[in-house]
Protein backbone atom coordinates (compact mmCIF):
# COMPACT_ATOMS: atom_id res chain seq x y z
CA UNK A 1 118.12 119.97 62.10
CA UNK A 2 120.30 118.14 59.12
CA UNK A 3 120.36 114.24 59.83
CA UNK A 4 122.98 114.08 57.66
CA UNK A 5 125.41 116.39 59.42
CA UNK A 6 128.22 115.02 61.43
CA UNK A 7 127.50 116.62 64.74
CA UNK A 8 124.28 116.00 64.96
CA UNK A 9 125.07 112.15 64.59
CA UNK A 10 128.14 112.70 67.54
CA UNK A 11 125.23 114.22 69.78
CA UNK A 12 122.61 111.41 68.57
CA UNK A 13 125.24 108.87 69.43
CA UNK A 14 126.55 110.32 72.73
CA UNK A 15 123.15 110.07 74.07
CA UNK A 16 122.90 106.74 73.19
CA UNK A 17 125.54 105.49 74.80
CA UNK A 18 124.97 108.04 77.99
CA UNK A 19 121.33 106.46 78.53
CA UNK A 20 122.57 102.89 77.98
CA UNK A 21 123.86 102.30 81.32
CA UNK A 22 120.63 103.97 83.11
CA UNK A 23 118.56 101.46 80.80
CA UNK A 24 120.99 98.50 82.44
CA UNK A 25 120.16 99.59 85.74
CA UNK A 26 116.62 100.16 84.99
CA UNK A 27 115.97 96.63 84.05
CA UNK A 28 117.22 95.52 87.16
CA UNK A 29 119.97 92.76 86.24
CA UNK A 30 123.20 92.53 85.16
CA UNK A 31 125.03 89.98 84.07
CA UNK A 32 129.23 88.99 83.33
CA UNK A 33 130.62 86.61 81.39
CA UNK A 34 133.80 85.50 79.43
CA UNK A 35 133.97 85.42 75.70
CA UNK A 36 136.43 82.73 74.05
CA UNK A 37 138.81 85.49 73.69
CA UNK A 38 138.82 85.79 77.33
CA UNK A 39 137.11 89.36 76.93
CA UNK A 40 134.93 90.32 79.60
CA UNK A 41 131.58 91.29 78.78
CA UNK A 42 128.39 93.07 80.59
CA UNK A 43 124.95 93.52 79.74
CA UNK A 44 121.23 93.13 80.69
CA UNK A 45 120.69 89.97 78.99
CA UNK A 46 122.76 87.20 78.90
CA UNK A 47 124.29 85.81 75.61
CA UNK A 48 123.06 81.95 75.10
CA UNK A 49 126.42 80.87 73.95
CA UNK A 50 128.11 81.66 76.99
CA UNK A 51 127.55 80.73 80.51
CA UNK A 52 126.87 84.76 82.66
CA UNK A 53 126.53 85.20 85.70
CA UNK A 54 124.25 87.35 87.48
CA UNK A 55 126.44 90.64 89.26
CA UNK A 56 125.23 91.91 92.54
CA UNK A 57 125.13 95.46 92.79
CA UNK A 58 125.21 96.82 96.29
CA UNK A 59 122.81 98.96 97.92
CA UNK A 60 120.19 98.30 95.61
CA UNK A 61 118.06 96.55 97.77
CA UNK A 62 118.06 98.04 101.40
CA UNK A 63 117.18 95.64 104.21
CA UNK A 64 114.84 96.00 106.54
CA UNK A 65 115.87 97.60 109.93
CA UNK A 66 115.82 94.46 112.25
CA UNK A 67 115.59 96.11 115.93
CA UNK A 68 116.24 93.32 118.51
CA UNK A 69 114.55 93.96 121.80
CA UNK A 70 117.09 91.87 124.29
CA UNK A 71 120.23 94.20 122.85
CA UNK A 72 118.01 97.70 123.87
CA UNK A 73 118.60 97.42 127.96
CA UNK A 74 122.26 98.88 128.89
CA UNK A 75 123.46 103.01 128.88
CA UNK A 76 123.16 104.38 125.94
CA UNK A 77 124.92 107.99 125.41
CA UNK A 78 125.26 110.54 122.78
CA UNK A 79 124.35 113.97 120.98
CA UNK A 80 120.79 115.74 119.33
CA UNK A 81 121.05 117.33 116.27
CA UNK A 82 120.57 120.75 118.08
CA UNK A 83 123.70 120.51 119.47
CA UNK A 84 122.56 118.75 123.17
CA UNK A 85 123.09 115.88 124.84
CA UNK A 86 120.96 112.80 125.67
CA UNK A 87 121.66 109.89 128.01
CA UNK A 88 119.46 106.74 128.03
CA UNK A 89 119.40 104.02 130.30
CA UNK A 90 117.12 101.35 129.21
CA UNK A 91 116.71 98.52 132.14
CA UNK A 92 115.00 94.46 131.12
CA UNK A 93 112.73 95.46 133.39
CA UNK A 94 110.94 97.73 130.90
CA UNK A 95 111.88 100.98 133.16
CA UNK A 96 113.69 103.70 131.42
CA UNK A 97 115.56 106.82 132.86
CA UNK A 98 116.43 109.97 130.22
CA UNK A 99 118.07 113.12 130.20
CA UNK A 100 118.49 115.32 127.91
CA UNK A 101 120.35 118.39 128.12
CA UNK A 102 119.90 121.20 125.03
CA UNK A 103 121.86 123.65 123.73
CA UNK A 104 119.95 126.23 125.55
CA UNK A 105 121.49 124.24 128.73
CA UNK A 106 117.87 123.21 129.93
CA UNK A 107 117.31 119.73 131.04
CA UNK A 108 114.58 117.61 130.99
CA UNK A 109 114.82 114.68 133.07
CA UNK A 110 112.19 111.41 132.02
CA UNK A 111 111.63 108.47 134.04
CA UNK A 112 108.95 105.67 132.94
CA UNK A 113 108.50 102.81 130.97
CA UNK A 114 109.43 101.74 127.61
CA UNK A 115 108.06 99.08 124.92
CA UNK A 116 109.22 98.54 121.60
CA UNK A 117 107.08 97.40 118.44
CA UNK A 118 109.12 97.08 115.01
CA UNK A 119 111.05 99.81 114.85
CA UNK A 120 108.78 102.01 117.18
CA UNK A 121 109.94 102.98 120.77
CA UNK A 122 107.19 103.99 123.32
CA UNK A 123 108.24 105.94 126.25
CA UNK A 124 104.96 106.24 128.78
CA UNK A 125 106.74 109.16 131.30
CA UNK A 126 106.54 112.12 134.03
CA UNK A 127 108.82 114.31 133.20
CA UNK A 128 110.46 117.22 134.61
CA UNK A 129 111.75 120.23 132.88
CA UNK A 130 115.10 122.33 134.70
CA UNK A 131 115.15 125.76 132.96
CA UNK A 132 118.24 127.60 132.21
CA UNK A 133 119.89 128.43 134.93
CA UNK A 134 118.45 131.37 137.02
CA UNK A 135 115.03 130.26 135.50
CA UNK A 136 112.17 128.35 137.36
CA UNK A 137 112.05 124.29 137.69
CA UNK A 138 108.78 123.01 136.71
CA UNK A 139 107.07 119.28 137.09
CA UNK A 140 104.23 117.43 134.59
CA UNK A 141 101.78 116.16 136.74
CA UNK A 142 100.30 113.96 133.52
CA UNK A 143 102.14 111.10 132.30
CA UNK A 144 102.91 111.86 128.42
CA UNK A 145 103.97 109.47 125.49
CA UNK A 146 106.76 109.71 123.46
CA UNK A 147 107.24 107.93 120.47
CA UNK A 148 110.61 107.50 119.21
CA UNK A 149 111.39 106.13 115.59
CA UNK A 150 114.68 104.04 115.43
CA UNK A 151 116.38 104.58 111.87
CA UNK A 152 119.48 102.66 112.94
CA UNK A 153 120.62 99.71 115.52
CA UNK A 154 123.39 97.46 116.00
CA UNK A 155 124.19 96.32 119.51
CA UNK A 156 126.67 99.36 120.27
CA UNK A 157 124.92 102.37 118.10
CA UNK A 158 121.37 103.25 118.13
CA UNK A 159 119.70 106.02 115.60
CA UNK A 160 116.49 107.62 116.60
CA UNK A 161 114.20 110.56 115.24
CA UNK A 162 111.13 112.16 117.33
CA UNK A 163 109.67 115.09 115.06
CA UNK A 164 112.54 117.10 114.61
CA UNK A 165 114.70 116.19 117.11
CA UNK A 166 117.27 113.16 115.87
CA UNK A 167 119.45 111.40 118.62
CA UNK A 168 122.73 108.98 117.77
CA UNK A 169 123.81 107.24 120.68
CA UNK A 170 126.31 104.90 121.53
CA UNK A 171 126.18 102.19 124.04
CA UNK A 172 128.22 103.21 127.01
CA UNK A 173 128.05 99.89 129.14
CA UNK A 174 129.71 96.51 127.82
């Protein structure tokens, strides 16, 4: 390849200036100021003539998912991502009443108890299983565990994965 030719230095110099703005963003901070012209500037480093100020970028930095325990109790209601149904009703009492209805129309009803740690909720049930219709009704006589992941909360939507299965809810009761 001939340095000296004229599109080799357009390609040399389009890359340069494609990668500079990943290199910006790759070194974390920005900054703005105002030159005397009244230009404004960007860069990664500040100029020591000028006061700059440091830009915020959003979603650069994702919070941590705050759950908050007193908001969980109420009727929450809302769809699986296999095309079902769920209903939760969460009571202060740490009791917890579930349906869930699938595409395949079967519905498994869970009562028990619930406890939440971080972002973790623990459902200690008995449940029972209605098969399609026509098909045979059938009872656990062991209490099983369930532990749901919550991936989003405020105090009317709630967000939550179990294996493959991933719930959004809203909250039905004021």
């Amino acid at each position: 390849m001939n340095k000296n030719n004229p599109s080799w230095r357009r390609l040399a110099l389009w890359l340069l200036l494609t990668a500079l703005p990943m290199a910006v963003f790759a070194a974390g901070k920005i900054y703005t100021w105002t030159d005397k012209s009244g230009v404004i500037h960007y860069g990664d480093r500040p100029p020591m003539a000028a006061q700059a100020d440091e830009v915020a970028i959003q979603g650069k930095k994702k919070l941590p998912l705050v759950v908050v325990q007193e908001l969980l109790p109420g009727l929450w209601f809302g769809s699986a991502n296999d095309g079902g149904e769920v209903k939760f009703t969460l009571f202060e009492n740490g009791s917890i009443t579930y349906i869930q209805t699938r595409a395949d129309q079967s519905v498994y009803n869970y009562q028990g108890i619930w406890t939440l740690e971080n972002t973790s909720l623990t459902v200690i049930t008995e449940f029972s299983q209605t098969a399609p219709p026509g098909g045979d009704f059938k009872r656990s006589v062991q209490p099983i565990a369930l532990t749901y992941t919550i991936v989003g909360f405020s105090e009317n939507a709630l967000e939550v994965i179990i294996g493959p299965e991933r719930f959004s809810l809203v909250r039905l009761d004021p």
